[in-house]
Protein backbone atom coordinates (compact mmCIF):
# COMPACT_ATOMS: atom_id res chain seq x y z
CA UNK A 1 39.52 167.70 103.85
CA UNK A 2 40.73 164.41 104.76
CA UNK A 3 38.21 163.76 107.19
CA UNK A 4 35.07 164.78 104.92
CA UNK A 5 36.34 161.90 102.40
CA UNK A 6 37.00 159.19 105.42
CA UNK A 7 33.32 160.27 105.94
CA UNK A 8 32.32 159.61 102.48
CA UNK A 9 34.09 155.76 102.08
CA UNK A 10 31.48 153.74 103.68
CA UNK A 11 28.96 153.18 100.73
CA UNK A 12 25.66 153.98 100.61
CA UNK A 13 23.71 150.94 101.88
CA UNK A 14 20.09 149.68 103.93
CA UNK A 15 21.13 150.46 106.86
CA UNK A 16 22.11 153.90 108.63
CA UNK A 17 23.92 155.25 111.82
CA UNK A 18 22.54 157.65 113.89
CA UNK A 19 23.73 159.41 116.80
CA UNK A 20 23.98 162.72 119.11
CA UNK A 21 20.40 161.04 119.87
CA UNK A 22 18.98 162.46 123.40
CA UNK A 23 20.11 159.77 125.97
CA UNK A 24 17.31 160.57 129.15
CA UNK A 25 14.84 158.73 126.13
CA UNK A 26 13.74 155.48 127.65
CA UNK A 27 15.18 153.02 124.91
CA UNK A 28 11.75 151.20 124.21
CA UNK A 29 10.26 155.05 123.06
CA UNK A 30 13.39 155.96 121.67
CA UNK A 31 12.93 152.77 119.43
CA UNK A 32 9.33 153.50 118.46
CA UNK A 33 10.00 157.27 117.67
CA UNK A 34 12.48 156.14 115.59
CA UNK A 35 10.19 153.81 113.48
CA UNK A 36 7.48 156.29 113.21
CA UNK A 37 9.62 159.06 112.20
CA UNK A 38 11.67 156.87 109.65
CA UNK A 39 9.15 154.96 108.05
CA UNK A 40 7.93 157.58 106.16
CA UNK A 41 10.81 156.80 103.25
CA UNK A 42 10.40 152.93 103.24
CA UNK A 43 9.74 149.29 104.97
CA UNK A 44 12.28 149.33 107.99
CA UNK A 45 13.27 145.75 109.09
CA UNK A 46 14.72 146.51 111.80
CA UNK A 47 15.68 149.58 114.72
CA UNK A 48 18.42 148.97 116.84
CA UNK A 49 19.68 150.51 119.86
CA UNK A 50 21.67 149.60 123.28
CA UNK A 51 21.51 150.19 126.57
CA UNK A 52 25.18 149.89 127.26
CA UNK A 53 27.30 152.66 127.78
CA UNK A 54 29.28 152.58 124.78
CA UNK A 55 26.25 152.39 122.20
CA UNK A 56 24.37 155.24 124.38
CA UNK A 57 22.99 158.43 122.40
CA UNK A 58 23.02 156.14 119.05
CA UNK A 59 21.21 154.23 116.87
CA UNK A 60 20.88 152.02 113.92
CA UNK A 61 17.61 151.47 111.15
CA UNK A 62 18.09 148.95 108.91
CA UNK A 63 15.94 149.36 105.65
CA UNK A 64 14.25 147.15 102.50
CA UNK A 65 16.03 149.19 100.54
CA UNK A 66 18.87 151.32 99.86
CA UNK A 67 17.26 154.11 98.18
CA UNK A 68 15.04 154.57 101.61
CA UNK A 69 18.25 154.75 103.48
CA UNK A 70 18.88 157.60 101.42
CA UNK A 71 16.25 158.96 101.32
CA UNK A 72 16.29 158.70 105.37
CA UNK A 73 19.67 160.23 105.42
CA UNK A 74 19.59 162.97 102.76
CA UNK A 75 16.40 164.22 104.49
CA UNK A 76 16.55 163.83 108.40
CA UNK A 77 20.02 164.79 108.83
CA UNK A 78 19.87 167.42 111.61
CA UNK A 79 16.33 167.01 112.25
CA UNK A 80 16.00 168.17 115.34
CA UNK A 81 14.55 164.63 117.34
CA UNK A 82 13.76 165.10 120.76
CA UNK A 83 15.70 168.43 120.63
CA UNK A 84 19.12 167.47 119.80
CA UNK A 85 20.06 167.34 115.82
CA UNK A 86 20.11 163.80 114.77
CA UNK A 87 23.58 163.35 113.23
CA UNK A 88 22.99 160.43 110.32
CA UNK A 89 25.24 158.56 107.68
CA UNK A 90 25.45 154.86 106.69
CA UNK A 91 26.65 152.41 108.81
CA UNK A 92 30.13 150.85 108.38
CA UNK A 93 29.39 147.00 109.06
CA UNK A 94 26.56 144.90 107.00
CA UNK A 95 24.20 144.41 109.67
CA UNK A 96 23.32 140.50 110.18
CA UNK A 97 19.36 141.46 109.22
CA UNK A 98 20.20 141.84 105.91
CA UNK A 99 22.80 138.98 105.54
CA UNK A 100 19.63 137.01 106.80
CA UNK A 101 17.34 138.24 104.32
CA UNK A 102 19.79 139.15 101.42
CA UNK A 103 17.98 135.67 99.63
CA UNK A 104 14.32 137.05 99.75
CA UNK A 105 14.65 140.42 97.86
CA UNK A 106 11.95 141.65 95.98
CA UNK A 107 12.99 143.63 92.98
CA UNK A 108 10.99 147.37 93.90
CA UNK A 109 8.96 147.47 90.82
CA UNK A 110 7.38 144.61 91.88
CA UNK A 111 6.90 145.31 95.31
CA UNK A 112 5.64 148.79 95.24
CA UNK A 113 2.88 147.81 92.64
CA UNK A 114 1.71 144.89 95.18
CA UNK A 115 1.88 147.28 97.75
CA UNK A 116 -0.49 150.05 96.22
CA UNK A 117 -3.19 147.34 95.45
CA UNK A 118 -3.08 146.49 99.14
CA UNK A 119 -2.75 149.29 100.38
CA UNK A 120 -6.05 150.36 98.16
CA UNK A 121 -7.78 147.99 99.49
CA UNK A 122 -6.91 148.50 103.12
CA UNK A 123 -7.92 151.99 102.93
CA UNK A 124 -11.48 151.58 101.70
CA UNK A 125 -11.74 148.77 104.39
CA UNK A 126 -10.68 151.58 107.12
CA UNK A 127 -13.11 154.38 105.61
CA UNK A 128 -15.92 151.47 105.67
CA UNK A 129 -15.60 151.10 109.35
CA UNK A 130 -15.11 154.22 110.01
CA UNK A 131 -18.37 155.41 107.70
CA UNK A 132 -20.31 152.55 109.12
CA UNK A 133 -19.71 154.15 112.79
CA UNK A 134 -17.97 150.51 113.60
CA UNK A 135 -14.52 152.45 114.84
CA UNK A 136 -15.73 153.14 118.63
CA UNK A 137 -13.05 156.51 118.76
CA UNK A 138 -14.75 157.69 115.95
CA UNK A 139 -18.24 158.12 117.30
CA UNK A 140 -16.98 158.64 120.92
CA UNK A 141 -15.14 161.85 119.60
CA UNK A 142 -17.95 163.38 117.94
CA UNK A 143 -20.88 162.34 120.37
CA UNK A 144 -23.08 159.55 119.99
CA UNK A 145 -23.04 158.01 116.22
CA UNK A 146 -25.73 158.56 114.38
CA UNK A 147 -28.17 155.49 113.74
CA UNK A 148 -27.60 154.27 110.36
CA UNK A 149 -30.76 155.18 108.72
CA UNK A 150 -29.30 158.84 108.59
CA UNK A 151 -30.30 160.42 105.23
CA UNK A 152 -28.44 158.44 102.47
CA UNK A 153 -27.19 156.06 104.55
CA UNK A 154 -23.56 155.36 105.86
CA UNK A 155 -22.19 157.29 103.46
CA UNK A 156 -23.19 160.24 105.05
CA UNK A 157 -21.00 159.48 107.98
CA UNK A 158 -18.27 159.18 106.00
CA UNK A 159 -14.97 161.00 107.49
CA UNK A 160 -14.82 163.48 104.43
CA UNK A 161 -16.60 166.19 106.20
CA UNK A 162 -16.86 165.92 109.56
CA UNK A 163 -16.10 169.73 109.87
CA UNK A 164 -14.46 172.52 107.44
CA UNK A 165 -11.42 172.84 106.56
CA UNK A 166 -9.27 174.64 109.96
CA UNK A 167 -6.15 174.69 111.13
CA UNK A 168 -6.61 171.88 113.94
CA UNK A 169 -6.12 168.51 113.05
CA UNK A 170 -8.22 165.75 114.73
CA UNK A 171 -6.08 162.36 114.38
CA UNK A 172 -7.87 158.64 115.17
CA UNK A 173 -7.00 155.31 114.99
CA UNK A 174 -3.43 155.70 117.04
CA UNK A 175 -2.26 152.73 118.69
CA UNK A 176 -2.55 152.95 122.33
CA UNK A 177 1.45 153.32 122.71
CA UNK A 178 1.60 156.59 121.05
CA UNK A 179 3.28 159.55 122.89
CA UNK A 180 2.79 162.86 122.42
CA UNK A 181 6.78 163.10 121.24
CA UNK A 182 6.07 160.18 118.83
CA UNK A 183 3.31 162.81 117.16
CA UNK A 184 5.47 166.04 117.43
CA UNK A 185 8.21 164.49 115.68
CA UNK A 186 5.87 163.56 112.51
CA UNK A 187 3.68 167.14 112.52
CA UNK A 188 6.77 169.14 112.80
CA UNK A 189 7.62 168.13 109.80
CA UNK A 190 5.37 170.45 108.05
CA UNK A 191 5.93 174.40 107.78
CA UNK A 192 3.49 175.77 110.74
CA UNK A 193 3.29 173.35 113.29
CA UNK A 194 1.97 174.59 116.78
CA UNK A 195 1.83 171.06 119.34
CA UNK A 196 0.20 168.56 119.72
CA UNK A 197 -2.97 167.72 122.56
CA UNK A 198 -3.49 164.30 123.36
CA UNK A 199 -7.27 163.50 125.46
CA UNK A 200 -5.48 161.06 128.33
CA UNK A 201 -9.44 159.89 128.85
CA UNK A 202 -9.45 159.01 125.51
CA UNK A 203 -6.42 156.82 124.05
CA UNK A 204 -5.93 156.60 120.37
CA UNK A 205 -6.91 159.95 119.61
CA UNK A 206 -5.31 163.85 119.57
CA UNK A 207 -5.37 166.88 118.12
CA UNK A 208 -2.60 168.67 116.01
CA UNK A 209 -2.44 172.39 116.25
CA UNK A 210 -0.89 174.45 112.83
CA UNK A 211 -0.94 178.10 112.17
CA UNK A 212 -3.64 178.62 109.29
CA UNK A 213 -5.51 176.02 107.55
CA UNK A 214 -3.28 175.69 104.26
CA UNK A 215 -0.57 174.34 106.84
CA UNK A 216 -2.83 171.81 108.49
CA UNK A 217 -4.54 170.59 104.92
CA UNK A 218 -0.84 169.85 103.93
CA UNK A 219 0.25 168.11 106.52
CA UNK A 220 -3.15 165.88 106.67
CA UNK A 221 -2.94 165.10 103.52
CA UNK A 222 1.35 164.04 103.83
CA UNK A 223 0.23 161.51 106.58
CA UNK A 224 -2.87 160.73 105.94
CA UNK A 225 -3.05 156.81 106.53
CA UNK A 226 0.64 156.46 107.92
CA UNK A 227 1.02 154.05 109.88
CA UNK A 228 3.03 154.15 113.08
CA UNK A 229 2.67 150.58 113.48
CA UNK A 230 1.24 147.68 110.82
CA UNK A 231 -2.09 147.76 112.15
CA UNK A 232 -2.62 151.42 112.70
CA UNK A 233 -3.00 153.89 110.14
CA UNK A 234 -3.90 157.48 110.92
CA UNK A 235 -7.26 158.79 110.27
CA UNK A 236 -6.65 162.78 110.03
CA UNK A 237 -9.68 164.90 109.72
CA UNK A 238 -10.39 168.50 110.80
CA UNK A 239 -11.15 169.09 114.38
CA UNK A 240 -14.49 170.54 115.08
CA UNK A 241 -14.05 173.74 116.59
């Protein structure tokens, strides 16, 4: 008993603790997985990890927020990241970051409004390029783009039906740094998931395998437009078979 409450003293707060983390990861992947796979729940400010001895098999992701930390915590405890159980709860010690930029927070409200209107916009700037054959993985993975006085336009070539609905995903738009472990650990998420093929002629593209179609249609539509970095967001679409 007494352990489960010395557990339970350190308050909930941005940032958390993980460890039991697989230690043959190189630290700058280990750092990126971590990003990709934990900023799903909120803005992260920072990921931290060591190469010394001591700090090995652990990290640390420091949130916006506290309700993404929990969020984080409540819902990726034990997922299994690079096989081994990630083991999470909130770090003891206020971590400098936030001492730093305890002076510039944004109440949520505000933030997440702000947020939506960009993000609104930033979407219907990515399906413009994409519909106006401008994003060069787009029309390399489906042969040569069409010229643009296709029937109705560029609209046809919008990425809304490329091919029916099946139960391979085709992803675009990944930044060139992506692994195939970065992808697993996002997919897997979702009831079904078979692997993941990556086209090593072709960076910034792969191909996400689920069981039946229902599977892969939720999953697309969960991270549709997540972004593994700032610049990238995912363009999901059904493969063509």
């Amino acid at each position: 008993m007494s352990e489960v409450s010395a557990g339970s003293e350190t308050p909930p707060n941005v940032t958390i603790y993980i460890n039991n983390l697989n230690e043959k990861i190189k630290l700058d992947e280990l750092k990126k997985s971590l990003h990709a796979v934990f900023s799903q729940f909120g803005k992260i400010l920072e990921v931290l990890a060591f190469k010394t001895l001591k700090h090995k098999g652990q990290a640390w992701v420091v949130f916006e927020d506290v309700s993404s930390a929990s969020n984080a915590l409540r819902q990726m405890q034990g997922f299994p990241f690079y096989d081994k159980p990630m083991r999470i709860q909130y770090a003891k010690t206020k971590s400098d970051v936030i001492a730093k930029a305890d002076g510039t927070f944004v109440p949520r409200e505000k933030r997440k409004r702000h947020d939506e209107k960009g993000k609104k916009r930033k979407d219907q700037h990515d399906a413009n390029q994409v519909g106006m054959g401008i994003n060069p993985a787009y029309g390399g993975a489906y042969g040569a783009t069409p010229p643009i006085s296709y029937p109705g336009g560029a609209k046809s070539m919008a990425p809304e039906a490329p091919a029916p609905p099946n139960n391979i995903l085709f992803v675009q738009n990944l930044p060139t740094e992506t692994t195939p472990m970065m992808l697993q650990m996002l997919f897997l998420q979702y009831p079904g998931f078979k692997e993941v093929r990556m086209v090593e002629t072709k960076p910034g593209i792969a191909f996400v395998e689920y069981g039946d179609e229902m599977q892969s249609t939720v999953a697309m539509q969960a991270l549709q437009g997540f972004k593994i970095t700032p610049q990238n967001p995912m363009l999901i679409t059904y493969a063509k078979k």
